[in-house]
N, C-alpha and C. Protein backbone atom coordinates (compact mmCIF):
# COMPACT_ATOMS: atom_id res chain seq x y z
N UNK A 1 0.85 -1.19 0.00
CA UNK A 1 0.00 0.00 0.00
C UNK A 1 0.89 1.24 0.00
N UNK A 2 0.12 2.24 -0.83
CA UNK A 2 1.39 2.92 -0.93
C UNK A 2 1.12 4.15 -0.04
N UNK A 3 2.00 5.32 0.11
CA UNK A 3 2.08 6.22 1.42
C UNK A 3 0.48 7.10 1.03
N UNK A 4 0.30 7.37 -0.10
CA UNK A 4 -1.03 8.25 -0.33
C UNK A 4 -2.61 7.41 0.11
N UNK A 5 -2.50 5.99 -0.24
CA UNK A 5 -3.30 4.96 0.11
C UNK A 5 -3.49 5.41 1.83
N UNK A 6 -2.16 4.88 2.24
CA UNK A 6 -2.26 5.02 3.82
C UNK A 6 -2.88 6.42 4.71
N UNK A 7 -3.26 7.18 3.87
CA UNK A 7 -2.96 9.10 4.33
C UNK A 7 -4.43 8.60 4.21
N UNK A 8 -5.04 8.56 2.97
CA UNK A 8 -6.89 8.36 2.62
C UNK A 8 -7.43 7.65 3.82
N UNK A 9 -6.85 6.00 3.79
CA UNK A 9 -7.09 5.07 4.90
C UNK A 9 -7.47 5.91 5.99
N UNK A 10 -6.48 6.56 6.63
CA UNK A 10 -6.57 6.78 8.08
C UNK A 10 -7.18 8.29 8.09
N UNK A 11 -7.61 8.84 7.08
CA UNK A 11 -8.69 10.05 7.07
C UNK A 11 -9.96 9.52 7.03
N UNK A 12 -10.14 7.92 6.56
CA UNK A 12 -11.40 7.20 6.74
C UNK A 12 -11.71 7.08 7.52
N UNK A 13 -10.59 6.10 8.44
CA UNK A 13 -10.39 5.79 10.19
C UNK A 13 -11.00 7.00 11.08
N UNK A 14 -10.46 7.96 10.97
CA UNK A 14 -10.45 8.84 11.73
C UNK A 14 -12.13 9.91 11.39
N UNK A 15 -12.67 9.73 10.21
CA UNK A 15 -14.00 10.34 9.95
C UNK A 15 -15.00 9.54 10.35
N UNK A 16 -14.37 7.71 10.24
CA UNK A 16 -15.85 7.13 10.74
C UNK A 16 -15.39 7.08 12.42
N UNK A 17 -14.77 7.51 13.03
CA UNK A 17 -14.62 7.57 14.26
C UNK A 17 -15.40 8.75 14.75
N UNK A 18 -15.21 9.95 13.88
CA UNK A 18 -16.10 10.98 14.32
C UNK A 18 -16.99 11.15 14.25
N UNK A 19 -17.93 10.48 13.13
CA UNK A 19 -19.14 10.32 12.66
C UNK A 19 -20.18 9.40 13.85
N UNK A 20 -19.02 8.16 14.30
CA UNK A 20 -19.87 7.50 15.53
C UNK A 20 -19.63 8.41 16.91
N UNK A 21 -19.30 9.59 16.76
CA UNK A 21 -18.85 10.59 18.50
C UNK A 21 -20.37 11.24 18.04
N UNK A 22 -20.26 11.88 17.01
CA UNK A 22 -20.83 12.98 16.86
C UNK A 22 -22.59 12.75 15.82
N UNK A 23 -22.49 11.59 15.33
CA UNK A 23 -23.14 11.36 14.81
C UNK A 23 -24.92 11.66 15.57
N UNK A 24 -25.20 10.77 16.40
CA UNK A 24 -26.60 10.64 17.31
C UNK A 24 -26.86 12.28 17.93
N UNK A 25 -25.76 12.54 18.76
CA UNK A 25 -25.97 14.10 19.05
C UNK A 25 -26.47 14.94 18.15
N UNK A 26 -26.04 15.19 16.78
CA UNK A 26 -26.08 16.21 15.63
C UNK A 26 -27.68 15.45 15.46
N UNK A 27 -28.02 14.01 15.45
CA UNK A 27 -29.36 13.81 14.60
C UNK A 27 -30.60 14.34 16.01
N UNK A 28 -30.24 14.44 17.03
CA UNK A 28 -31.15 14.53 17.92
C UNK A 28 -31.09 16.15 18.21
N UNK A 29 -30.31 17.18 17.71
CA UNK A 29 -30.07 18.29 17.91
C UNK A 29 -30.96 18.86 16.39
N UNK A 30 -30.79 18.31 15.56
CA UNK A 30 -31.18 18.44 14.63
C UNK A 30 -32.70 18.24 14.66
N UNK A 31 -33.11 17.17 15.30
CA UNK A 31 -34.50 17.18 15.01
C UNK A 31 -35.41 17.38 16.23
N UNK A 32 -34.47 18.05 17.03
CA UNK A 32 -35.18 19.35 18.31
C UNK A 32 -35.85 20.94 17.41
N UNK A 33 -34.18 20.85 16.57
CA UNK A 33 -34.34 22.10 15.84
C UNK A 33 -35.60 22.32 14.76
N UNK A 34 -35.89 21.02 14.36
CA UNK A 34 -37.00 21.48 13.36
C UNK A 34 -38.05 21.37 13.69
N UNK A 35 -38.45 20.64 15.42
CA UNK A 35 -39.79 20.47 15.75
C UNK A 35 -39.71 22.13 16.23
N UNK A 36 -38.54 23.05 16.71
CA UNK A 36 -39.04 24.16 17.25
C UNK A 36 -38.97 24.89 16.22
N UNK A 37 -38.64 24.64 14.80
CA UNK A 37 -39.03 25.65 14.26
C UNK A 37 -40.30 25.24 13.59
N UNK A 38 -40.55 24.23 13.04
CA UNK A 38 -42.29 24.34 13.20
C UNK A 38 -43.27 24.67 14.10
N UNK A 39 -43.03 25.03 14.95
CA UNK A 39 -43.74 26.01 15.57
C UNK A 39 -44.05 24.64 17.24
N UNK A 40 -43.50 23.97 17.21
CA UNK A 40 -43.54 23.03 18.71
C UNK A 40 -44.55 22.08 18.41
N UNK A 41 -45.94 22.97 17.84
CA UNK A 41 -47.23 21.91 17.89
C UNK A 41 -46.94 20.85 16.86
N UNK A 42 -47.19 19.85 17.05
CA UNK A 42 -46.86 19.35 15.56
C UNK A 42 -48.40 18.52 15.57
N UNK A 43 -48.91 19.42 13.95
CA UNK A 43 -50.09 18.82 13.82
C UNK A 43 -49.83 17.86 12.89
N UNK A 44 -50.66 17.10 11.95
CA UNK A 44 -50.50 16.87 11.09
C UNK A 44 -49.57 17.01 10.04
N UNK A 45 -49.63 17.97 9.33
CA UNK A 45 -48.73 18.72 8.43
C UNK A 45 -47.43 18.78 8.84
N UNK A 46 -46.96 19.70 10.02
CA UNK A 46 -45.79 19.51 10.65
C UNK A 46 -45.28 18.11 11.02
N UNK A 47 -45.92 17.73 11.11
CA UNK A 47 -45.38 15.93 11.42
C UNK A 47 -44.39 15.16 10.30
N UNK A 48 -45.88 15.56 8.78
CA UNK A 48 -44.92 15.21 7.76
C UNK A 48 -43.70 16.14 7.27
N UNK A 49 -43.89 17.15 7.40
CA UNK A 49 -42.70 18.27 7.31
C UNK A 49 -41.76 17.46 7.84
N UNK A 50 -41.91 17.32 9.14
CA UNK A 50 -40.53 16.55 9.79
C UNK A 50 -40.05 15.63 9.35
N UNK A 51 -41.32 14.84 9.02
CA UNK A 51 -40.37 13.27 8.66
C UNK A 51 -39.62 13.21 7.30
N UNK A 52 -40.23 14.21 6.32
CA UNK A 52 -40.02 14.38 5.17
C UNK A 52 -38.60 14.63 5.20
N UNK A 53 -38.26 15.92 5.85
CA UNK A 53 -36.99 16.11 6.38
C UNK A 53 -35.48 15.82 6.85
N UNK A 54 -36.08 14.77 7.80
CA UNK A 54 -35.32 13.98 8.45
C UNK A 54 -34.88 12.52 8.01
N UNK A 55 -35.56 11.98 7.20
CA UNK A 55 -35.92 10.75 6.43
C UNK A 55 -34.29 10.82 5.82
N UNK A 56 -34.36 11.53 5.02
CA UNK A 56 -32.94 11.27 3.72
C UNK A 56 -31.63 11.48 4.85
N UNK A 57 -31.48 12.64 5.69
CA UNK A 57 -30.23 12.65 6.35
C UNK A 57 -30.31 11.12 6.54
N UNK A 58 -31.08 10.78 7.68
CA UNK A 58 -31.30 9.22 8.67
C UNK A 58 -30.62 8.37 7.52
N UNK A 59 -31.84 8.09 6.46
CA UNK A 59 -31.12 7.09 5.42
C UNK A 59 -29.86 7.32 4.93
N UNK A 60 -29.11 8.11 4.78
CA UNK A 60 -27.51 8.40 4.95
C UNK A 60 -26.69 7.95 5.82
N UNK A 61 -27.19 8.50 7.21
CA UNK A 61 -26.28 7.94 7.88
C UNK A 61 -26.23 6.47 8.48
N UNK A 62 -27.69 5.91 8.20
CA UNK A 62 -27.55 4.29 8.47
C UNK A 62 -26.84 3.45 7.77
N UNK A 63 -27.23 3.92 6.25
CA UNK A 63 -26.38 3.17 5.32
C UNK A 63 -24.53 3.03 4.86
N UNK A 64 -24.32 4.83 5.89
CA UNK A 64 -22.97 4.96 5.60
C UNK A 64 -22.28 4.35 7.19
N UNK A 65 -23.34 4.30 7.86
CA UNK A 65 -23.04 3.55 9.50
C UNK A 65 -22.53 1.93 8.96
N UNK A 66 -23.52 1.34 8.47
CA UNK A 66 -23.68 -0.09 8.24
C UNK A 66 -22.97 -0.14 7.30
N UNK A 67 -22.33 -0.05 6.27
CA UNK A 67 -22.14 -0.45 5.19
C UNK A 67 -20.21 0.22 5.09
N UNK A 68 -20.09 0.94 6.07
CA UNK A 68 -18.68 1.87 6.14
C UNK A 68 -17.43 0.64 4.82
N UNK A 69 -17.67 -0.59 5.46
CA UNK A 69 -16.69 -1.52 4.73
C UNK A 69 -17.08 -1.38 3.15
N UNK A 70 -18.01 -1.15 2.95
CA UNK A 70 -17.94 -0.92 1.32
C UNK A 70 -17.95 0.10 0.76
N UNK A 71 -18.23 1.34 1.76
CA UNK A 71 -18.00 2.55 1.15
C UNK A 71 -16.44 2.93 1.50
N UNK A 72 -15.75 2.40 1.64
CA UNK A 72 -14.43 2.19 1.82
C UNK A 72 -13.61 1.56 0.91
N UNK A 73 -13.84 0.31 0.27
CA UNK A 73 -13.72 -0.28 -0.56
C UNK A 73 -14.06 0.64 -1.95
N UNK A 74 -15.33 0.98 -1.97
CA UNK A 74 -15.35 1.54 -3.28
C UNK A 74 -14.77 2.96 -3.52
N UNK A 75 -14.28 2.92 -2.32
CA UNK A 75 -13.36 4.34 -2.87
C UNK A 75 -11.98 3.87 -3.39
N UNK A 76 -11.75 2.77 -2.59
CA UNK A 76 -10.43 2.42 -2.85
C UNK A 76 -9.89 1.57 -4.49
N UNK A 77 -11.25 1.86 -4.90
CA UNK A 77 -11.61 1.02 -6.24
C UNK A 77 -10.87 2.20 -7.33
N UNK A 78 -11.22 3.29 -6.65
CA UNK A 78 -11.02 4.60 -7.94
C UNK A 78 -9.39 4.04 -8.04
N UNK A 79 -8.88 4.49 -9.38
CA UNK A 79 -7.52 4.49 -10.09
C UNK A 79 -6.75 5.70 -9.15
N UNK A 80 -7.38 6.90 -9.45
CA UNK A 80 -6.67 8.06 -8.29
C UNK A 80 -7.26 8.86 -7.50
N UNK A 81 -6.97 9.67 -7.36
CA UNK A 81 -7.77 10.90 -6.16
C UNK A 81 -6.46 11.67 -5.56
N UNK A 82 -7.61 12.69 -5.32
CA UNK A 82 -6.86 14.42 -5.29
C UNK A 82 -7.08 14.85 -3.90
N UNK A 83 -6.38 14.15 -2.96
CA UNK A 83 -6.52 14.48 -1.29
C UNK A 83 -6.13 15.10 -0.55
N UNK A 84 -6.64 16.52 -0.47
CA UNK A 84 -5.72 17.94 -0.18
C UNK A 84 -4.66 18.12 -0.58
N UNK A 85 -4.93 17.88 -1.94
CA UNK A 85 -3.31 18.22 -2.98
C UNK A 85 -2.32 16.80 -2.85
N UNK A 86 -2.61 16.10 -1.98
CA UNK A 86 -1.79 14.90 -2.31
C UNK A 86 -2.04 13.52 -3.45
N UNK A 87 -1.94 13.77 -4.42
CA UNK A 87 -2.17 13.40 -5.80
C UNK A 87 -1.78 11.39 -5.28
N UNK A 88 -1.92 10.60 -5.54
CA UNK A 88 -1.59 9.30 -5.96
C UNK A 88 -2.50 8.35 -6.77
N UNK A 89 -2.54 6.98 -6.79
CA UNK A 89 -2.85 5.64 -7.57
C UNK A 89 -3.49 4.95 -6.59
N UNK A 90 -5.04 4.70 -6.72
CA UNK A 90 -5.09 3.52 -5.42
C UNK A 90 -5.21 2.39 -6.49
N UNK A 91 -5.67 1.43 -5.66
CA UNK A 91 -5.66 -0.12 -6.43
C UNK A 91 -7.23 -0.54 -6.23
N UNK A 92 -6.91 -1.46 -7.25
CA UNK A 92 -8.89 -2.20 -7.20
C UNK A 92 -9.02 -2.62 -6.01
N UNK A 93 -10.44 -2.95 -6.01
CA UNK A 93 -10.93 -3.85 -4.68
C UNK A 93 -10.79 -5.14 -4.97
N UNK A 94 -10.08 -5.76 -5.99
CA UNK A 94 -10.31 -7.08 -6.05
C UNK A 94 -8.44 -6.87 -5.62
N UNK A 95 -7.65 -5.97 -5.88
CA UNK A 95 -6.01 -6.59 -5.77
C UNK A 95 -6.28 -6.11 -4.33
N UNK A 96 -6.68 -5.12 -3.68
CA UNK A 96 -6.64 -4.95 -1.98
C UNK A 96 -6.92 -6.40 -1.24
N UNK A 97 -7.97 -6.87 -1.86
CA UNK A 97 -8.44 -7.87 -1.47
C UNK A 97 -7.37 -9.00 -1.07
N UNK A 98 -6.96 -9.30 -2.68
CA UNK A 98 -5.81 -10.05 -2.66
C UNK A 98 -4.47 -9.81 -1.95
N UNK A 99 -4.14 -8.62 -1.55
CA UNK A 99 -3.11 -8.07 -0.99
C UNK A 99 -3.61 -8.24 1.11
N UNK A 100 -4.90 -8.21 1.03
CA UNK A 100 -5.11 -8.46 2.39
C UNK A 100 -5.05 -10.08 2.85
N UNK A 101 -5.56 -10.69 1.93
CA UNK A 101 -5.46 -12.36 1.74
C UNK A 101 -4.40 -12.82 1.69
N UNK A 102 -3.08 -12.31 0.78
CA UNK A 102 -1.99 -12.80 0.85
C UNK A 102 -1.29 -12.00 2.48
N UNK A 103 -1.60 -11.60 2.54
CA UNK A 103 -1.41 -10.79 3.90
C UNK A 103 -1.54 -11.74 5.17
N UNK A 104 -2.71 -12.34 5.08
CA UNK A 104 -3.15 -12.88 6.01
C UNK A 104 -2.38 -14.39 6.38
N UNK A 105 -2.03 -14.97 4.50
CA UNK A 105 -1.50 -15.98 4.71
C UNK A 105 0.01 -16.07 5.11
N UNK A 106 0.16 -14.92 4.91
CA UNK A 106 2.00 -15.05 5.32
C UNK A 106 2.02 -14.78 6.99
N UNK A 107 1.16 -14.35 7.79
CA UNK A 107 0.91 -13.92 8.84
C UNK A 107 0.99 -15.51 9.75
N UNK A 108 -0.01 -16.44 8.42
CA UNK A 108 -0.35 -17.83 9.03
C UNK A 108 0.50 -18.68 8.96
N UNK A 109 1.58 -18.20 7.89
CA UNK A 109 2.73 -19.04 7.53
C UNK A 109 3.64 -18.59 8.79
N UNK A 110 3.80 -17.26 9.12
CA UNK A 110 4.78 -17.24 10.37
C UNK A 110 4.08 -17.63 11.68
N UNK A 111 2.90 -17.56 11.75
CA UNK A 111 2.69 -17.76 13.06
C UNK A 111 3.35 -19.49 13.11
N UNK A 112 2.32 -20.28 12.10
CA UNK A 112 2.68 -21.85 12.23
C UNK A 112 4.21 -21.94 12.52
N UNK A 113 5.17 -21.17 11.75
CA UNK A 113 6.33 -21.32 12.08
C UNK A 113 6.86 -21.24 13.58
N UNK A 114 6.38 -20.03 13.90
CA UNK A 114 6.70 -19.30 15.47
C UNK A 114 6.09 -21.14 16.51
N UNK A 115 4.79 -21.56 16.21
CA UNK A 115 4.29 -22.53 17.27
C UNK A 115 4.89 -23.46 16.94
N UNK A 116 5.88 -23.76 15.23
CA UNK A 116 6.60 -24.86 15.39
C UNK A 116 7.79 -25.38 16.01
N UNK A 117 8.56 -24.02 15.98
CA UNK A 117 9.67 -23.91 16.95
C UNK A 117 9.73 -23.78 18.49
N UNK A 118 8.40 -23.20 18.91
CA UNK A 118 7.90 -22.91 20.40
C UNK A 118 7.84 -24.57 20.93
N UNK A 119 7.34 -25.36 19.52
CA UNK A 119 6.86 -26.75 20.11
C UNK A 119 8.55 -27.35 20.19
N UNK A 120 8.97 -27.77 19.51
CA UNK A 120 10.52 -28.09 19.09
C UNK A 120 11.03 -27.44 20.65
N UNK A 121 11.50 -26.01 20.98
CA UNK A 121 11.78 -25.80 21.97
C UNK A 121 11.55 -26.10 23.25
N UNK A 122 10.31 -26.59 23.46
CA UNK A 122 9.56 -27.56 24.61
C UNK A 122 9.33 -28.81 24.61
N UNK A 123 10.05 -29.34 23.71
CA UNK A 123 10.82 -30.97 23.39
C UNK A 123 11.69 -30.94 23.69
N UNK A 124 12.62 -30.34 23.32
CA UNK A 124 13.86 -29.85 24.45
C UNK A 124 14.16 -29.55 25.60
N UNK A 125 13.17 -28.85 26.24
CA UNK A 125 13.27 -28.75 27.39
C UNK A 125 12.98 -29.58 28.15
N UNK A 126 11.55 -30.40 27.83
CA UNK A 126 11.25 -31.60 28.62
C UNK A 126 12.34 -32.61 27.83
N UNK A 127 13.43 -32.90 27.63
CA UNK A 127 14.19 -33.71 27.25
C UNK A 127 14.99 -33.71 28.09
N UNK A 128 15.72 -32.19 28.25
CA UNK A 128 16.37 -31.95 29.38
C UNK A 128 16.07 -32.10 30.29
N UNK A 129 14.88 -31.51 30.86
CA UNK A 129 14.31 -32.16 32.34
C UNK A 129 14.18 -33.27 32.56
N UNK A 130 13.95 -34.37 31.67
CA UNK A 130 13.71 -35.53 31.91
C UNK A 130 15.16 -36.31 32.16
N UNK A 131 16.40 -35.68 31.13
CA UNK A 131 17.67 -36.26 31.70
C UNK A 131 17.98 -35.93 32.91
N UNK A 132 17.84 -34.50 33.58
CA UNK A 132 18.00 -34.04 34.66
C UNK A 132 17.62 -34.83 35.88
N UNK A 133 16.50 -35.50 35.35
CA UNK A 133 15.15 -36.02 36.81
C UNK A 133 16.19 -37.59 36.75
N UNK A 134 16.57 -38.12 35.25
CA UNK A 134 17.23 -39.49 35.33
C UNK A 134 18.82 -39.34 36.39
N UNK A 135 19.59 -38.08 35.92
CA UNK A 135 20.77 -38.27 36.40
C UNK A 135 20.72 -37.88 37.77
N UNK A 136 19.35 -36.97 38.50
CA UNK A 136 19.49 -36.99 39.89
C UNK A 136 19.10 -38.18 40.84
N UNK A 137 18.01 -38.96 39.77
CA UNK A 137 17.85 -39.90 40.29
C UNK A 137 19.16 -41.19 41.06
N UNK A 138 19.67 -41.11 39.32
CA UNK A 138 20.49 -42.40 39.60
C UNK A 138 21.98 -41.69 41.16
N UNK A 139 22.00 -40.40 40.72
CA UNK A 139 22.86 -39.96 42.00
C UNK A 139 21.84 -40.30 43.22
N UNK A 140 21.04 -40.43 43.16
CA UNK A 140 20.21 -40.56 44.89
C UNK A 140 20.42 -41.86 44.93
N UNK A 141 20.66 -42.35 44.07
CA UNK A 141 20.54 -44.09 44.16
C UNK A 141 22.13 -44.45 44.36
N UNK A 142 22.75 -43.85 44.19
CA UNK A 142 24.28 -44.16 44.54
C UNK A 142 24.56 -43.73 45.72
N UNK A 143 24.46 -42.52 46.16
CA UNK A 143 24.39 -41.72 47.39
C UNK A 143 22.84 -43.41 48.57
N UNK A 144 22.43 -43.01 48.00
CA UNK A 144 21.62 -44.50 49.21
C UNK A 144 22.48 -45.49 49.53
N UNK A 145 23.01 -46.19 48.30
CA UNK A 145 23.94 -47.77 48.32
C UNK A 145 25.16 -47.66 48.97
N UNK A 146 25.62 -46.10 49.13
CA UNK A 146 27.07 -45.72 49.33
C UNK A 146 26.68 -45.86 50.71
N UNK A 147 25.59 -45.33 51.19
CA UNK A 147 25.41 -45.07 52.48
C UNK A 147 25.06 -46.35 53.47
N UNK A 148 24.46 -47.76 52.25
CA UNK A 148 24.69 -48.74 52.70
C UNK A 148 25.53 -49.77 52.96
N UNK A 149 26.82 -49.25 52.01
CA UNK A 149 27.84 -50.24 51.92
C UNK A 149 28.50 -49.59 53.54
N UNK A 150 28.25 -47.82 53.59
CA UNK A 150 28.87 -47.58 55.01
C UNK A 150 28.65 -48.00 56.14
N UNK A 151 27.27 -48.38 56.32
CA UNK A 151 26.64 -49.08 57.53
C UNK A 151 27.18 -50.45 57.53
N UNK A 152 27.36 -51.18 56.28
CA UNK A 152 27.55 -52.39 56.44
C UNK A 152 29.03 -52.35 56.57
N UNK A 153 29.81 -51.83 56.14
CA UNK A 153 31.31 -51.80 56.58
C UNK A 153 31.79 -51.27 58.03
N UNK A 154 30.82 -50.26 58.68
CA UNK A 154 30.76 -49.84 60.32
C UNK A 154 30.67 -51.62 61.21
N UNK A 155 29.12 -52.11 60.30
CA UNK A 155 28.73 -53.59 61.27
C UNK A 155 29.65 -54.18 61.18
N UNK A 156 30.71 -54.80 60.03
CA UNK A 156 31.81 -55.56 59.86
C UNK A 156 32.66 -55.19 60.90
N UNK A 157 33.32 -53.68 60.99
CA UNK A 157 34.36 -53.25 61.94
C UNK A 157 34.19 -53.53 63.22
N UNK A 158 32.62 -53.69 63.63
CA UNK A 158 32.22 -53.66 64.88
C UNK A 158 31.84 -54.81 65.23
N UNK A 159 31.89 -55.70 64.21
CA UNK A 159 31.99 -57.02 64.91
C UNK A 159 33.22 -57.97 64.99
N UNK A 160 34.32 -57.38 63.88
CA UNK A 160 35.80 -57.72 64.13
C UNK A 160 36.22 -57.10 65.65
N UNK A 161 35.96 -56.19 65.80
CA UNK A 161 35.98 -55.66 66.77
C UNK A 161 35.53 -56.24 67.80
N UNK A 162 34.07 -56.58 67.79
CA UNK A 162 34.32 -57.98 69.21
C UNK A 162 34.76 -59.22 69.23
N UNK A 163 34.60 -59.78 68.01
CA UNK A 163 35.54 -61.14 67.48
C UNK A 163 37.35 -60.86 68.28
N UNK A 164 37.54 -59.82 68.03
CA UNK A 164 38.90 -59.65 68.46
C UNK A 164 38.98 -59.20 70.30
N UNK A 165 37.92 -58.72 70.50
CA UNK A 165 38.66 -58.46 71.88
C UNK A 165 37.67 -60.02 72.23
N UNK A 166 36.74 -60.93 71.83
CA UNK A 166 36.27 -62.12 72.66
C UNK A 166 37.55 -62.37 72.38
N UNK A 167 38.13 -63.01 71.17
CA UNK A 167 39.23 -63.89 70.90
C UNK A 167 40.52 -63.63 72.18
N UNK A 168 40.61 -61.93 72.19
CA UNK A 168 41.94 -61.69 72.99
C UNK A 168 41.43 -62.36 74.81
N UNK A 169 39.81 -62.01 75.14
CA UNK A 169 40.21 -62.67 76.13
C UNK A 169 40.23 -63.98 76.39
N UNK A 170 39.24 -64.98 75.31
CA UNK A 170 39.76 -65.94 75.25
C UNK A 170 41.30 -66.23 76.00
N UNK A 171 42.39 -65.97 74.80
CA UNK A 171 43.49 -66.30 74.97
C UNK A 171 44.28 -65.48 76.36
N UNK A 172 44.02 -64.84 77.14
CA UNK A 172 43.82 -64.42 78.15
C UNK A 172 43.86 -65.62 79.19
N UNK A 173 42.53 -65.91 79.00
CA UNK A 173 41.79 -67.06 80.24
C UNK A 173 42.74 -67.84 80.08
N UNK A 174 42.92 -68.51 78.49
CA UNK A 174 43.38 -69.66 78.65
C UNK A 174 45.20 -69.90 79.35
N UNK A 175 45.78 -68.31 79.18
CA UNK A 175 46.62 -68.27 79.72
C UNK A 175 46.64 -68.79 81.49
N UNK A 176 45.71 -67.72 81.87
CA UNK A 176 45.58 -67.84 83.17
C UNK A 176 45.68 -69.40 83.66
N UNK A 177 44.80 -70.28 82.97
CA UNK A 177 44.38 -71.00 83.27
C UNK A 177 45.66 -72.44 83.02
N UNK A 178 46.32 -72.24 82.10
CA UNK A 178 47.58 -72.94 81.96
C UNK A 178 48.67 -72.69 82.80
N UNK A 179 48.61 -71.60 83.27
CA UNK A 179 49.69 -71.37 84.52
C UNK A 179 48.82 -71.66 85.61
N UNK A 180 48.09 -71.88 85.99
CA UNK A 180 47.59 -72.38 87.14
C UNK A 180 48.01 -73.67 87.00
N UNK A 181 47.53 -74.55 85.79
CA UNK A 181 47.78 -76.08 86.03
C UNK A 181 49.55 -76.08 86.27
N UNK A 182 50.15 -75.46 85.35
CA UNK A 182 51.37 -75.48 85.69
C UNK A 182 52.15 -75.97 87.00
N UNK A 183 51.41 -74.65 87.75
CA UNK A 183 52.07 -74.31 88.74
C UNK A 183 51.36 -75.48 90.31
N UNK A 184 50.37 -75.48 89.29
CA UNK A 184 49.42 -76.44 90.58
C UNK A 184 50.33 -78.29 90.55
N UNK A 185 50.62 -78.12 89.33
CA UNK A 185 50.89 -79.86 89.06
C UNK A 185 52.44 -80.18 88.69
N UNK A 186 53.62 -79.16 89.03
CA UNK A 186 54.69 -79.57 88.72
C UNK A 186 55.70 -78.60 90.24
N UNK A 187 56.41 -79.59 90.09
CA UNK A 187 57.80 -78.91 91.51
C UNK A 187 58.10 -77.60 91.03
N UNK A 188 58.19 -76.66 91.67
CA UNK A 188 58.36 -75.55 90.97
C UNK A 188 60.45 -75.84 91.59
N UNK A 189 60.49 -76.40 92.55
CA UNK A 189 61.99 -76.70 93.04
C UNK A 189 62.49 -77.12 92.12
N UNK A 190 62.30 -78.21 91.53
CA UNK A 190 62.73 -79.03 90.50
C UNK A 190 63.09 -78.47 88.96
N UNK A 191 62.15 -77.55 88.53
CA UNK A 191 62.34 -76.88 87.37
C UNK A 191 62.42 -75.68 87.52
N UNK A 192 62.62 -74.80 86.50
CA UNK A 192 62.32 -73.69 86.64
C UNK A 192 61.48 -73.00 86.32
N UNK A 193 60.98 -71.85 86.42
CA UNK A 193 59.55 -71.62 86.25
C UNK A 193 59.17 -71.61 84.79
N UNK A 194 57.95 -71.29 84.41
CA UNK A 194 58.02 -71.31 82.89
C UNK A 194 57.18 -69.72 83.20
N UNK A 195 58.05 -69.18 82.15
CA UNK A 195 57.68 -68.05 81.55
C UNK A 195 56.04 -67.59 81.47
N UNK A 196 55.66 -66.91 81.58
CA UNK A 196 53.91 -66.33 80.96
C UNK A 196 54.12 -66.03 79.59
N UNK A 197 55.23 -65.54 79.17
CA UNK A 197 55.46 -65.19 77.71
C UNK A 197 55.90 -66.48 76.83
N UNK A 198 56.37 -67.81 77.64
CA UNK A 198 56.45 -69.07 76.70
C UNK A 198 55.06 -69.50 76.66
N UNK A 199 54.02 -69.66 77.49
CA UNK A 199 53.10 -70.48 77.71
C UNK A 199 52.53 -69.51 76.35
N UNK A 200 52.54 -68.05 76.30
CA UNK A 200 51.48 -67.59 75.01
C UNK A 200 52.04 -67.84 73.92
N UNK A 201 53.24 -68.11 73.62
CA UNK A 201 53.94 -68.96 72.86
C UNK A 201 53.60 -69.98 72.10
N UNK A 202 53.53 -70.34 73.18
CA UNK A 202 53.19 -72.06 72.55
C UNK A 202 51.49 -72.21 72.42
N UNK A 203 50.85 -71.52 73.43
CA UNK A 203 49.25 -71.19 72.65
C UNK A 203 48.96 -71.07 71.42
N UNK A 204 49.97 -69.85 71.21
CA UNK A 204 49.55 -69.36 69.49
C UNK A 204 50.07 -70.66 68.86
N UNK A 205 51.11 -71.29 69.24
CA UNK A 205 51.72 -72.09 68.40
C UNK A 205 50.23 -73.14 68.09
């Protein structure tokens, strides 16, 4: 559309905007004015005076109310026009047409584009989230097993741990208990004593 097109356009815009401000006021001001200038009474005669009157504005402005899209169009039909000295070319109503249609479809061609990539981009993301949710998972699941191999390596320590001190007193007692027979069942005159450190000796042995 070209810059003179656009100047007409928005002198349209802007007249049927004023026409709906100003429009109802002017018809109801208007037809105060002619009941008081027929004289207020309205007999007969004055009645039709009025309607006679008022009839053609009304039918004007309903039809240019209702119909604005084609009296728009058919202006835009003329080849040129002379718009406060700004001279240009408009185009038919059948290429506007086409120019609004192809308009529309390139609008539909980018949008589809825009929701195809929006979609694509939120395949991605739930892709990512979904690796995210896998690799925190499998860390919670290592972090658990780690924490079970620790408990179970604490129970091991802690039961070597009594394995070793039963075992030590075990071998303890049994000390005790070999130097007693020792000492209970041999001359201690006769030999000489035996060691506490041979008897664990020969235990371990």
């Amino acid at each position: 559309m070209s810059r003179f097109s656009k100047i007409a356009l928005r002198f349209l815009n802007w007249l049927n905007n004023l026409i709906r401000i100003i429009a109802w006021p002017t018809v109801v001001l208007f037809g105060l004015w002619v009941i008081w200038k027929s004289g207020i009474s309205l007999s007969g005669f004055n009645l039709l005076e009025f309607l006679r009157i008022i009839i053609w504005p009304s039918t004007i402005f309903v039809i240019a109310f209702y119909f604005r899209k084609v009296v728009t169009y058919l202006f835009f039909s003329m080849e040129e026009f002379n718009f406060f000295g700004a001279k240009g070319k408009l185009r038919s109503v059948h290429e506007l047409i086409d120019s609004k249609a192809n308009q529309q479809y390139k609008e539909r061609i980018k949008r589809d584009k825009i929701d195809s990539e929006r979609q694509d981009r939120e395949a991605r993301l739930r892709e990512i989230a979904d690796s995210k949710e896998s690799v925190t998972k499998k860390n919670e699941e290592l972090v658990t097993l780690a924490n079970q191999q620790s408990e179970k390596i604490t129970e091991l320590e802690k039961m070597i741990g009594e394995e070793r001190g039963t075992r030590e007193a075990s071998v303890k007692k049994a000390r005790e208990s070999m130097a007693d027979y020792i000492f209970k069942n041999y001359d201690v005159r006769e030999k000489p004593p035996i060691k506490s450190s041979t008897i664990g000796e020969s235990l371990e042995k």
